[in-house]
C-alpha atoms as a PDB file:
ATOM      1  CA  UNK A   1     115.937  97.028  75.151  1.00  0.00           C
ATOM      2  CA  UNK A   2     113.648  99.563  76.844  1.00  0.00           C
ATOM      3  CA  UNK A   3     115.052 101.127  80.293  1.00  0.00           C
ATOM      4  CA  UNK A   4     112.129 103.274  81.229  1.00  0.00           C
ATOM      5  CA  UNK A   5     110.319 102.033  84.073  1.00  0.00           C
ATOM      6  CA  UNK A   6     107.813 104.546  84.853  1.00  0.00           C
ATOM      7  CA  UNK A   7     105.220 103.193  82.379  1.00  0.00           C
ATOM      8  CA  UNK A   8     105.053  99.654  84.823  1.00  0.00           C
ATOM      9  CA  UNK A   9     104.911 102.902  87.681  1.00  0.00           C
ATOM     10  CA  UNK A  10     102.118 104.369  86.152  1.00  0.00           C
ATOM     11  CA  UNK A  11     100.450 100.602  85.900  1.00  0.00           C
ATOM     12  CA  UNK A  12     101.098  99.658  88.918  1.00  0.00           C
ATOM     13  CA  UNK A  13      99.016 102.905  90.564  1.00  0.00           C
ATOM     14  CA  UNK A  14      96.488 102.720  88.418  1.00  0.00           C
ATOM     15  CA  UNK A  15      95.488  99.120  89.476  1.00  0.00           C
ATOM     16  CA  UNK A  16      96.351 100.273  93.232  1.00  0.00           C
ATOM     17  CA  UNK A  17      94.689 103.019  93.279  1.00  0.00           C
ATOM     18  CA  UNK A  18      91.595 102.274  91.049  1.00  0.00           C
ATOM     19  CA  UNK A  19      91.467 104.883  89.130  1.00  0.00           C
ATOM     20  CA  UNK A  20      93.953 107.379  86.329  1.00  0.00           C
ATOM     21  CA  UNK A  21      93.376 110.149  88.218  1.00  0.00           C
ATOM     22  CA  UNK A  22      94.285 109.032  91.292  1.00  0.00           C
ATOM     23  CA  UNK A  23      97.536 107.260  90.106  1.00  0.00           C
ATOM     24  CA  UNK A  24      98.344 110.719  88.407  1.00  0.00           C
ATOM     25  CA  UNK A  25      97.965 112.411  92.009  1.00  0.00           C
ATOM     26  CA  UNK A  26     100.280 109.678  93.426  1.00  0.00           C
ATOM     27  CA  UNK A  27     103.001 110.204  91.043  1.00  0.00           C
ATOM     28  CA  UNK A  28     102.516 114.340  90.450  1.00  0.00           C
ATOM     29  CA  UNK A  29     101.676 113.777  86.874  1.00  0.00           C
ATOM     30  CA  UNK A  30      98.840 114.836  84.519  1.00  0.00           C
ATOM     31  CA  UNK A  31      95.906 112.109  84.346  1.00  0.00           C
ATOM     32  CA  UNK A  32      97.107 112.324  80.350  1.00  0.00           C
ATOM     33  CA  UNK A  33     100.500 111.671  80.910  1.00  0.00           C
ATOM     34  CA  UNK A  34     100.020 108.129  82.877  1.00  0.00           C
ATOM     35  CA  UNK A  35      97.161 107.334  80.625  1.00  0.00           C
ATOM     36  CA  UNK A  36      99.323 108.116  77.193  1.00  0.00           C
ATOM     37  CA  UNK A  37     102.244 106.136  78.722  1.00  0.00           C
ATOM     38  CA  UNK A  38      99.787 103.280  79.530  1.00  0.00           C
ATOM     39  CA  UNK A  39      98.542 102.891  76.134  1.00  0.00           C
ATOM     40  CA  UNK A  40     101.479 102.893  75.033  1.00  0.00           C
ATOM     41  CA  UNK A  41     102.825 100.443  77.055  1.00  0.00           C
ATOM     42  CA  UNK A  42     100.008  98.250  75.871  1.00  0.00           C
ATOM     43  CA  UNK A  43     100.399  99.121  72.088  1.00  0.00           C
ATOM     44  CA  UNK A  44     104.298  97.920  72.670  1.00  0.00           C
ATOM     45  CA  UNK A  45     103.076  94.708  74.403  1.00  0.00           C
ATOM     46  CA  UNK A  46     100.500  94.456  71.645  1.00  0.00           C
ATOM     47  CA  UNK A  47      97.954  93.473  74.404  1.00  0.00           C
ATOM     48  CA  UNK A  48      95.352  95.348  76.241  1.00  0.00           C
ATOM     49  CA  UNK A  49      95.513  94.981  80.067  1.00  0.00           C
ATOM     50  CA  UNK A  50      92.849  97.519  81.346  1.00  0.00           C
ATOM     51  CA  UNK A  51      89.081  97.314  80.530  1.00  0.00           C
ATOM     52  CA  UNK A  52      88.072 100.970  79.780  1.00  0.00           C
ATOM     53  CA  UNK A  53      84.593 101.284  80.875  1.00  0.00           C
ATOM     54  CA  UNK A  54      82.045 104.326  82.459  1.00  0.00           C
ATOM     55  CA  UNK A  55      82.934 104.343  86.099  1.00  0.00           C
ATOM     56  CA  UNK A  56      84.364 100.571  85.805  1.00  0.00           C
ATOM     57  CA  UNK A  57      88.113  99.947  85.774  1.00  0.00           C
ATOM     58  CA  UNK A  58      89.465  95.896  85.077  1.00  0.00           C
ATOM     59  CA  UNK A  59      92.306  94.246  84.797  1.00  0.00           C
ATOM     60  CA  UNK A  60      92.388  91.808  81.523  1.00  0.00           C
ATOM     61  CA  UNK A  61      93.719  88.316  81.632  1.00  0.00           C
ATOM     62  CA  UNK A  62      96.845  89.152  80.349  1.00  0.00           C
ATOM     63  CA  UNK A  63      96.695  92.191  82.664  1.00  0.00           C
ATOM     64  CA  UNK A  64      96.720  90.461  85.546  1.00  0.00           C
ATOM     65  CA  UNK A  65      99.600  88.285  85.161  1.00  0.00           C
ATOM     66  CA  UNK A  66     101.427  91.833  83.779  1.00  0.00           C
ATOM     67  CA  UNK A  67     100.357  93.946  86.797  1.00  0.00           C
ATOM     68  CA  UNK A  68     102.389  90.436  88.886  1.00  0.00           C
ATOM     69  CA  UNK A  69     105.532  90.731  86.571  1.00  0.00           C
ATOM     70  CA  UNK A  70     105.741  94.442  86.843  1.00  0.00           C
ATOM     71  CA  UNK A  71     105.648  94.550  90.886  1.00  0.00           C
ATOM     72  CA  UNK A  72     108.156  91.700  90.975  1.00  0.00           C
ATOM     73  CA  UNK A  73     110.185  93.908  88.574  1.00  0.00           C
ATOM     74  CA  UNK A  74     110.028  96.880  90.365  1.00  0.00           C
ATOM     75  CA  UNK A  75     110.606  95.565  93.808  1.00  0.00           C
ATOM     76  CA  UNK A  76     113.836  94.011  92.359  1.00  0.00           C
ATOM     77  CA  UNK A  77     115.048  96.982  90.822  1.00  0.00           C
ATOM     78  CA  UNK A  78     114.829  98.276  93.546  1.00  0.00           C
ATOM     79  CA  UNK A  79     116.712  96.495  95.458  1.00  0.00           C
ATOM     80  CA  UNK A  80     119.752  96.681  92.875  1.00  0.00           C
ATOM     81  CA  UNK A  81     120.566  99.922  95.144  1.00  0.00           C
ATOM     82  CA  UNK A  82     120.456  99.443  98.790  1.00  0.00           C
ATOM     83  CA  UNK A  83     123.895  98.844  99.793  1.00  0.00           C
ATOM     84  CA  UNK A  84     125.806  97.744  96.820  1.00  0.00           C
ATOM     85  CA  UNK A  85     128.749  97.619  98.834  1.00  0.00           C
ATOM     86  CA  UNK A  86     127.626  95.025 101.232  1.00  0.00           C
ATOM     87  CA  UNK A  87     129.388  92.124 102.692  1.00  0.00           C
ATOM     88  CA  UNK A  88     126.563  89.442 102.699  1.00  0.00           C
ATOM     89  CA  UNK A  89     127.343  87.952 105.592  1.00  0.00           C
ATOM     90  CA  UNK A  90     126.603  91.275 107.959  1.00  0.00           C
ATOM     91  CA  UNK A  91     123.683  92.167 105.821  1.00  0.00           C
ATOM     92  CA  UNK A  92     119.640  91.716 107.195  1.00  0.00           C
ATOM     93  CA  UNK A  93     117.066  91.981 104.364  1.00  0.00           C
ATOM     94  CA  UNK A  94     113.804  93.088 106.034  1.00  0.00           C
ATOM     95  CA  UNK A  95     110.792  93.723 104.460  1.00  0.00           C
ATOM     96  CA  UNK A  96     107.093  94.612 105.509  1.00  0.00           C
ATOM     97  CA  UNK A  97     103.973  95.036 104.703  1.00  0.00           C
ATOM     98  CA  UNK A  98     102.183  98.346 103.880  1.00  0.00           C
ATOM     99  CA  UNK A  99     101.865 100.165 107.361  1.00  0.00           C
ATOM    100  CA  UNK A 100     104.423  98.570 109.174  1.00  0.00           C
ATOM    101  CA  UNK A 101     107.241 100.232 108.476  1.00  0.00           C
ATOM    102  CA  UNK A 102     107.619 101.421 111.890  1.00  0.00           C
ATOM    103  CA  UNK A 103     107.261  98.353 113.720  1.00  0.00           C
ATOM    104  CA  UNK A 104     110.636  97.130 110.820  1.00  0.00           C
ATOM    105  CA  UNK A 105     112.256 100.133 112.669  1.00  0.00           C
ATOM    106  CA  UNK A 106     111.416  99.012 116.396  1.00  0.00           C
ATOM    107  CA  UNK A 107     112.854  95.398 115.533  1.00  0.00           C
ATOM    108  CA  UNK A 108     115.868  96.674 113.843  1.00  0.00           C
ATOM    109  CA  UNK A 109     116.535  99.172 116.841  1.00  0.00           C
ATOM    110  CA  UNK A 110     117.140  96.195 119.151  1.00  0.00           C
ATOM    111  CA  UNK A 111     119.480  94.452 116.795  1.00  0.00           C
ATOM    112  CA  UNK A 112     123.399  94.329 117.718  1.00  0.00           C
ATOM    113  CA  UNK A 113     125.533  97.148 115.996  1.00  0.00           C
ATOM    114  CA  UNK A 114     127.564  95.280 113.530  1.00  0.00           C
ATOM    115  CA  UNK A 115     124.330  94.448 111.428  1.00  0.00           C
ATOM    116  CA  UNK A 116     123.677  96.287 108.148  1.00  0.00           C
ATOM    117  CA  UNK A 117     120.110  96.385 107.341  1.00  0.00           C
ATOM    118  CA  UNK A 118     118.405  97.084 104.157  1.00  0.00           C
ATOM    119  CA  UNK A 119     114.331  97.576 104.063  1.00  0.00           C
ATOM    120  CA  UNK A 120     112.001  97.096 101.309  1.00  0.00           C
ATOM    121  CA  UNK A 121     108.298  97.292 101.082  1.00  0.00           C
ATOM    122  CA  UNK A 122     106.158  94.373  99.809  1.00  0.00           C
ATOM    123  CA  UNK A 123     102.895  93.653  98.208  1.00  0.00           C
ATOM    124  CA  UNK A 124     101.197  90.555 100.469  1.00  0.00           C
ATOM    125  CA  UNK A 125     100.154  89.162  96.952  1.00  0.00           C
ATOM    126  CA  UNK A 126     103.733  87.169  96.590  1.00  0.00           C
ATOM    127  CA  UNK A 127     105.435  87.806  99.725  1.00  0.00           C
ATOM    128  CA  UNK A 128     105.575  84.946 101.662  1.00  0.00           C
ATOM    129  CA  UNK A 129     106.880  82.457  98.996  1.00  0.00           C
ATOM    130  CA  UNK A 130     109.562  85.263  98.485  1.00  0.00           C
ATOM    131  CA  UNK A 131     110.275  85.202 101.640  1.00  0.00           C
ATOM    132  CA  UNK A 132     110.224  81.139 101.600  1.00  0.00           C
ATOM    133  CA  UNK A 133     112.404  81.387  98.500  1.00  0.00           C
ATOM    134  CA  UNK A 134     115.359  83.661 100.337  1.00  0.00           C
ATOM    135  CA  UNK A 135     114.846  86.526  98.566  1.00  0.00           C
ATOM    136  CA  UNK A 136     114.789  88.620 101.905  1.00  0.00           C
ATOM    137  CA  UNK A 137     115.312  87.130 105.551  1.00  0.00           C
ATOM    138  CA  UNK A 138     112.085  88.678 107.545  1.00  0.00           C
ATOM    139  CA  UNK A 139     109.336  90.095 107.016  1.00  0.00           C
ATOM    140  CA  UNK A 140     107.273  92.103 108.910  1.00  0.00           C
ATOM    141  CA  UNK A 141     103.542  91.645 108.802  1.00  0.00           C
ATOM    142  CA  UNK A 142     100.247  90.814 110.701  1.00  0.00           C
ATOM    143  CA  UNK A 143     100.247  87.294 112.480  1.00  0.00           C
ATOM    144  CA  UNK A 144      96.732  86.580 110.405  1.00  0.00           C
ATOM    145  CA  UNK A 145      98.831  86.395 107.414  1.00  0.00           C
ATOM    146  CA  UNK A 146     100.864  83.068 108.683  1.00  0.00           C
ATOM    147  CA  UNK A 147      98.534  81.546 110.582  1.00  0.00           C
ATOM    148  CA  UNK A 148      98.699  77.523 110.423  1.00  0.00           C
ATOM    149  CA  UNK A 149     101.585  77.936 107.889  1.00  0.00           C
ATOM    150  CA  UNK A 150     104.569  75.433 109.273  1.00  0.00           C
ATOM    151  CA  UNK A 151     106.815  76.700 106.731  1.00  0.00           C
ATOM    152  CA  UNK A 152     106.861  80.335 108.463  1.00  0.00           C
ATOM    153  CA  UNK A 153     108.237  80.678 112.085  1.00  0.00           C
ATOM    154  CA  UNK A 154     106.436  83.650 113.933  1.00  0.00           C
ATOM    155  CA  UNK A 155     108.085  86.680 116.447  1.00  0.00           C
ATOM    156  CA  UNK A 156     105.776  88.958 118.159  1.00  0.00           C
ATOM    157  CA  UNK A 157     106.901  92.588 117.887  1.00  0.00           C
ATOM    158  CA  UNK A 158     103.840  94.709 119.137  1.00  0.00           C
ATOM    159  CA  UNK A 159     100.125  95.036 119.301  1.00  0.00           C
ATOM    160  CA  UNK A 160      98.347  97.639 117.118  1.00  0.00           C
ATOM    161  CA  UNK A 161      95.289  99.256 116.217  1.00  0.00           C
ATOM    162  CA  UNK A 162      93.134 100.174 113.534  1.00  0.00           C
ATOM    163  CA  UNK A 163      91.533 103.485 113.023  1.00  0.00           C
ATOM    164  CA  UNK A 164      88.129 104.012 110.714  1.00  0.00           C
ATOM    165  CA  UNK A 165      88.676 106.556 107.966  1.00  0.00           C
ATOM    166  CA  UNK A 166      85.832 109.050 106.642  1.00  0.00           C
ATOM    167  CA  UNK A 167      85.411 111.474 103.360  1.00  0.00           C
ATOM    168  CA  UNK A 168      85.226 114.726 106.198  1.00  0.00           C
ATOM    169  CA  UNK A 169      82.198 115.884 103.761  1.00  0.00           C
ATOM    170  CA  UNK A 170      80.238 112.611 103.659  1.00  0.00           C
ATOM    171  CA  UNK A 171      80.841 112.940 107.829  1.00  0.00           C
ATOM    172  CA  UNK A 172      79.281 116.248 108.319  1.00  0.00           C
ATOM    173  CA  UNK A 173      76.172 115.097 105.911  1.00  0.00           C
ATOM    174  CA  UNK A 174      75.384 112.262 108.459  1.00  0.00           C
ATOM    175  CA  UNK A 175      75.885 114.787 111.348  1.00  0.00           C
ATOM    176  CA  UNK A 176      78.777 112.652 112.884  1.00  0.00           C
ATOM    177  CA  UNK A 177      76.850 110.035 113.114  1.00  0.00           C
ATOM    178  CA  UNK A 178      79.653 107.039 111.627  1.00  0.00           C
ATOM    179  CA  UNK A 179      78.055 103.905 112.410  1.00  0.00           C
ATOM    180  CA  UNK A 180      74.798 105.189 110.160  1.00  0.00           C
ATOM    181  CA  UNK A 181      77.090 106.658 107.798  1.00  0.00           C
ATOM    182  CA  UNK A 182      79.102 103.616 107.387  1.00  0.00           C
ATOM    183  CA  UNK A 183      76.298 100.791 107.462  1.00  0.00           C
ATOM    184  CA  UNK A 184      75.329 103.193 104.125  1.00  0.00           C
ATOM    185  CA  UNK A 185      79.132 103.066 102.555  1.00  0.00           C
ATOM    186  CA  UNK A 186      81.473 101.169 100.536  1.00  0.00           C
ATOM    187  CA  UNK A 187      84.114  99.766 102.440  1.00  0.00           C
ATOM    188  CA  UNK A 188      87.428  99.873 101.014  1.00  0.00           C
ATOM    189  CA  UNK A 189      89.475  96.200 102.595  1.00  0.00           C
ATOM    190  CA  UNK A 190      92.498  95.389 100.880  1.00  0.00           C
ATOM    191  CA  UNK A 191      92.183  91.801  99.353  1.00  0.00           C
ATOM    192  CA  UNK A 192      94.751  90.104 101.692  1.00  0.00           C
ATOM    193  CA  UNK A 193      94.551  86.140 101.335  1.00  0.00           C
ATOM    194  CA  UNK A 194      97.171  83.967 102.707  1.00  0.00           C
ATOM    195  CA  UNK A 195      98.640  80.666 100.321  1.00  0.00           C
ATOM    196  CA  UNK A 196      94.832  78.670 100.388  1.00  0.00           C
ATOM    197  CA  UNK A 197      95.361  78.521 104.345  1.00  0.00           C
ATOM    198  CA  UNK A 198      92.856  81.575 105.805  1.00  0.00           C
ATOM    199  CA  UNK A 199      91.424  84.475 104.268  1.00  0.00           C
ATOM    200  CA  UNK A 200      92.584  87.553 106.277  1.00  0.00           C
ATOM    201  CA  UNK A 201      89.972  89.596 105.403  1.00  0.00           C
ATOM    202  CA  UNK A 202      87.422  87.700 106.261  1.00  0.00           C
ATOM    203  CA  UNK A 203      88.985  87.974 110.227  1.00  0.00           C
ATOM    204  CA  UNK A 204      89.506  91.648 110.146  1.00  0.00           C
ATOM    205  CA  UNK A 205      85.663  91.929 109.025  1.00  0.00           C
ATOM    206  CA  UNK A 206      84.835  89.557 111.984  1.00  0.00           C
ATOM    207  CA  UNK A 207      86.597  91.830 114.321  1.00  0.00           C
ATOM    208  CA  UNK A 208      85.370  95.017 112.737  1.00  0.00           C
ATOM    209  CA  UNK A 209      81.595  94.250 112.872  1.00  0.00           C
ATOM    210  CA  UNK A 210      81.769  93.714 116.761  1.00  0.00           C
ATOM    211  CA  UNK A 211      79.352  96.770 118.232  1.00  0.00           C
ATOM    212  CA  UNK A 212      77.252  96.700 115.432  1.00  0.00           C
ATOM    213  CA  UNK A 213      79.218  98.457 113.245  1.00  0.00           C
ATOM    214  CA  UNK A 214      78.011  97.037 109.489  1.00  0.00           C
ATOM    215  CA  UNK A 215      78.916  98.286 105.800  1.00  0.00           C
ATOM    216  CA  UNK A 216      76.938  98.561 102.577  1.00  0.00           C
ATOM    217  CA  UNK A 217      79.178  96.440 100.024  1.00  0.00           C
ATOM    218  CA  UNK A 218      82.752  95.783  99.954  1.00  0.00           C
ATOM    219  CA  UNK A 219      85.445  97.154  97.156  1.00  0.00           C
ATOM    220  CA  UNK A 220      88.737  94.894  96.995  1.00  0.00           C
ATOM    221  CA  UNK A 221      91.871  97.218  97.062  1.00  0.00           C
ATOM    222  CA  UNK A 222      95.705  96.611  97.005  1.00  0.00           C
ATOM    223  CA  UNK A 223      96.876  98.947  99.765  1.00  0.00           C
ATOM    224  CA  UNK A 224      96.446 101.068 102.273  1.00  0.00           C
ATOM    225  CA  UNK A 225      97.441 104.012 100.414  1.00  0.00           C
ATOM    226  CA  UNK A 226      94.702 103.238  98.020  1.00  0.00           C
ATOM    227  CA  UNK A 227      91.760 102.849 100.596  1.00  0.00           C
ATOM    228  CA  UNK A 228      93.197 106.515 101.693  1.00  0.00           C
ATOM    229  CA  UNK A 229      92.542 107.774  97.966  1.00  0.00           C
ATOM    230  CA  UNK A 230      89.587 106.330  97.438  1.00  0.00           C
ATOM    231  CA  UNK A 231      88.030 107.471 100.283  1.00  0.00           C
ATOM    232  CA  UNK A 232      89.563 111.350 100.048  1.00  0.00           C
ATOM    233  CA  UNK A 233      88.646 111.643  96.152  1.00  0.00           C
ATOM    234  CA  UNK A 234      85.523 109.093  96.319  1.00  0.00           C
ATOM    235  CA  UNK A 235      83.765 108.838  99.627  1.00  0.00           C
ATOM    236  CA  UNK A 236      83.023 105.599 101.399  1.00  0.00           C
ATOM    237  CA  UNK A 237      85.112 104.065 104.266  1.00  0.00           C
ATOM    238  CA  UNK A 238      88.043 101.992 105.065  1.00  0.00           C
ATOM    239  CA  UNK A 239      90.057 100.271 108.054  1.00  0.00           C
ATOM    240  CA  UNK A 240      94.228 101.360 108.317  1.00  0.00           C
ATOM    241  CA  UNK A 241      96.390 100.790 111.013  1.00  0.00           C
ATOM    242  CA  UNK A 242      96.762 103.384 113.642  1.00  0.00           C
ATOM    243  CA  UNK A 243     100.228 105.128 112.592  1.00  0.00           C
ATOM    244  CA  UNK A 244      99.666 104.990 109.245  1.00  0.00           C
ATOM    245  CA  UNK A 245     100.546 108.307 107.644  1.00  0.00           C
ATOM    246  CA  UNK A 246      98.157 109.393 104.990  1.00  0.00           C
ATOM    247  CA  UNK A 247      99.245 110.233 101.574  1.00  0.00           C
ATOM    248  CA  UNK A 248      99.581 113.572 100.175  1.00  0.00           C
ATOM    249  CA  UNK A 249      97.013 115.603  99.270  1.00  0.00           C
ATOM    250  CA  UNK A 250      94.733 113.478 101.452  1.00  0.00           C
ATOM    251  CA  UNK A 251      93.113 116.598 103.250  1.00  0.00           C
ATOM    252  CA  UNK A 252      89.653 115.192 103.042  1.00  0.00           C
ATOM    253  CA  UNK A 253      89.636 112.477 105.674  1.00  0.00           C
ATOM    254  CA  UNK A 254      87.930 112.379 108.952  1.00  0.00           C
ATOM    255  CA  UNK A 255      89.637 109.291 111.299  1.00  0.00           C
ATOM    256  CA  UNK A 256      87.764 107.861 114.055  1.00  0.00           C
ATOM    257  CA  UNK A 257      89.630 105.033 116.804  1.00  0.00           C
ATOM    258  CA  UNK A 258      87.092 103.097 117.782  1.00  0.00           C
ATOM    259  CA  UNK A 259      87.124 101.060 121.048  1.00  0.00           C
ATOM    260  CA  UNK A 260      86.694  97.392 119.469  1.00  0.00           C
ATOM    261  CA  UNK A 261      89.396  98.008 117.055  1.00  0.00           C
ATOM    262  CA  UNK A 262      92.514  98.962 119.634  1.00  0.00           C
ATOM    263  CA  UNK A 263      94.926  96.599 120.144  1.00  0.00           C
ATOM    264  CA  UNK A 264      93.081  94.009 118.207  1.00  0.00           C
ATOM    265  CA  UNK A 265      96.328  92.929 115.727  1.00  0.00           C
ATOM    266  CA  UNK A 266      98.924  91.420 116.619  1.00  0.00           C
ATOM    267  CA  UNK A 267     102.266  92.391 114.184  1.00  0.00           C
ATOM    268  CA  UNK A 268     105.086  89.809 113.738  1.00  0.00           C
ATOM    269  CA  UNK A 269     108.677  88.983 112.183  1.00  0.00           C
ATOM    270  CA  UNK A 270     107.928  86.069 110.349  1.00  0.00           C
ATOM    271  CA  UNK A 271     111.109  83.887 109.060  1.00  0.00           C
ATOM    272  CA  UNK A 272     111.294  80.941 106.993  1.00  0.00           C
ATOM    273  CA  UNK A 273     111.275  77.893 109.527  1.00  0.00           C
ATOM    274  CA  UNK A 274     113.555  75.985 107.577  1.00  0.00           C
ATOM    275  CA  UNK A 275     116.274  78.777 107.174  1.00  0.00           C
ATOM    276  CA  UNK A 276     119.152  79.815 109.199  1.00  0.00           C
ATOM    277  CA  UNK A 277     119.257  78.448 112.656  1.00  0.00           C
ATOM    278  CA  UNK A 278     121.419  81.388 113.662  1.00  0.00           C
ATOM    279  CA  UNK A 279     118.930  83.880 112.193  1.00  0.00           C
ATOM    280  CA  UNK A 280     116.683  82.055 113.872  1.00  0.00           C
ATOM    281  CA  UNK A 281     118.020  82.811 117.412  1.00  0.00           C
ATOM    282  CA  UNK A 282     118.938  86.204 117.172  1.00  0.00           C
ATOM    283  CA  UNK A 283     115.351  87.619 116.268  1.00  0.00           C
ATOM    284  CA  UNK A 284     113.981  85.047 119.150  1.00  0.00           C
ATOM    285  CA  UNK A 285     116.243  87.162 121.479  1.00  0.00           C
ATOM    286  CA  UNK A 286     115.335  90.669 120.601  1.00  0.00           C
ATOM    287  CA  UNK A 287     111.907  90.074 120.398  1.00  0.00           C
ATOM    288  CA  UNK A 288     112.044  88.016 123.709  1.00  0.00           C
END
């Protein structure tokens, strides 16, 4: 039985961040150390899961349904250690998505005292039928995300914004000018679609177009830590939300708030409609 889980890690970044070098910056490794422990990952599996190519990085087949297994994986491992002590019944699982980690803290701050709380950070890809199949009570994401979807009852927490982020270098070679600079880029959106119901990205493009603002082609990405990298290490362009803190090593960014993107998303606690009635009613009072 193998116990080593860095080699799903190192997968896992790689597909998130695009790239071997970038996954190597995320995890303070040599680019040859997550590559070797990739390929050897795949020789073990006796199945290739990356396409290799000049500039051109692909997830195979049976790479795709891997990369799904190893964040499920992960996220329960994960788990395993926050509060193995607890007594269920006191205990609030809440997760969020990528960026809202603060807005989990503002909810949980309003909660009564003899709650334990336990946090986790999900992928959108499968979080809602987790959180439909009880494998956490909340979660914490943007109201597009549920939209239309009676199994999901929704709790406004706050309003937030998006800010634009630049490659500083790319900025000064358009002489500031972002709009001309950006109608020229690749914008980095993460590829956030809800269960068939609406395509999220589609209505943050709708919203980030308004005052003319355009892009040159679009590059699907898994996070916003990845649209950070990208655009550092790579150039191009990409939409996070206001507080988001940049990852390390990030020094090459230039952030602009633009006026049509403030207060333009609204953030939620989303619960499963048909779970706990008392659950239920306590989130509808603190976020009354």
């Amino acid at each position: 039985m193998k116990y080593n889980l860095m080699p799903l890690k190192y997968f896992i970044d790689v597909v998130q961040t695009r790239g071997f070098i970038s996954a190597a910056k995320r995890n303070y490794v040599s680019e040859t150390a997550v590559s070797s422990a990739i390929k050897k990952l795949e020789i073990d599996l006796g199945q290739q899961l990356l396409n290799r190519s000049a500039g051109n990085l692909s997830l195979t087949p049976v790479g795709k349904v891997f990369y799904k297994r190893s964040v499920n994986i992960l996220t329960s491992y994960n788990e395993i250690w926050h509060h193995p002590d607890f007594h269920p019944n006191q205990l609030l699982k809440i997760h969020f998505l990528q960026g809202l980690e603060n807005e989990a803290a503002l909810l949980t701050q309003k909660l009564p005292n003899n709650y334990q709380v336990s946090f986790d950070e999900e992928l959108f890809d499968n979080s809602i039928n987790r959180l439909l199949n009880g494998d956490y009570d909340l979660l914490i994401g943007f109201q597009l995300a549920f939209i239309n979807n009676t199994k999901i009852k929704l709790f406004p927490i706050k309003t937030v914004s998006f800010d634009l982020i630049f490659n500083s270098l790319e900025v000064k070679k358009y002489h500031e000018n972002l709009q001309e600079l950006a109608k020229n880029s690749m914008l980095y959106m993460q590829e956030w679609k809800s269960t068939g119901i609406l395509d999220i990205q589609t209505s943050m493009l709708e919203i980030y177009q308004q005052d003319n603002w355009t892009y040159k082609q679009i590059s699907g990405i898994n996070s916003f830590a990845s649209a950070c990298l990208n655009v550092n290490f790579a150039g191009g362009f990409s939409l996070i939300p206001h507080n988001f803190s940049l990852p390390k090593k990030c020094d090459n960014i230039h952030k602009f708030s633009p006026q049509h993107l403030l207060n333009k998303f609204e953030v939620v606690a989303a619960l499963n409609s048909g779970g706990s009635d008392d659950l239920i009613s306590l989130i509808s009072k603190v976020t009354t």
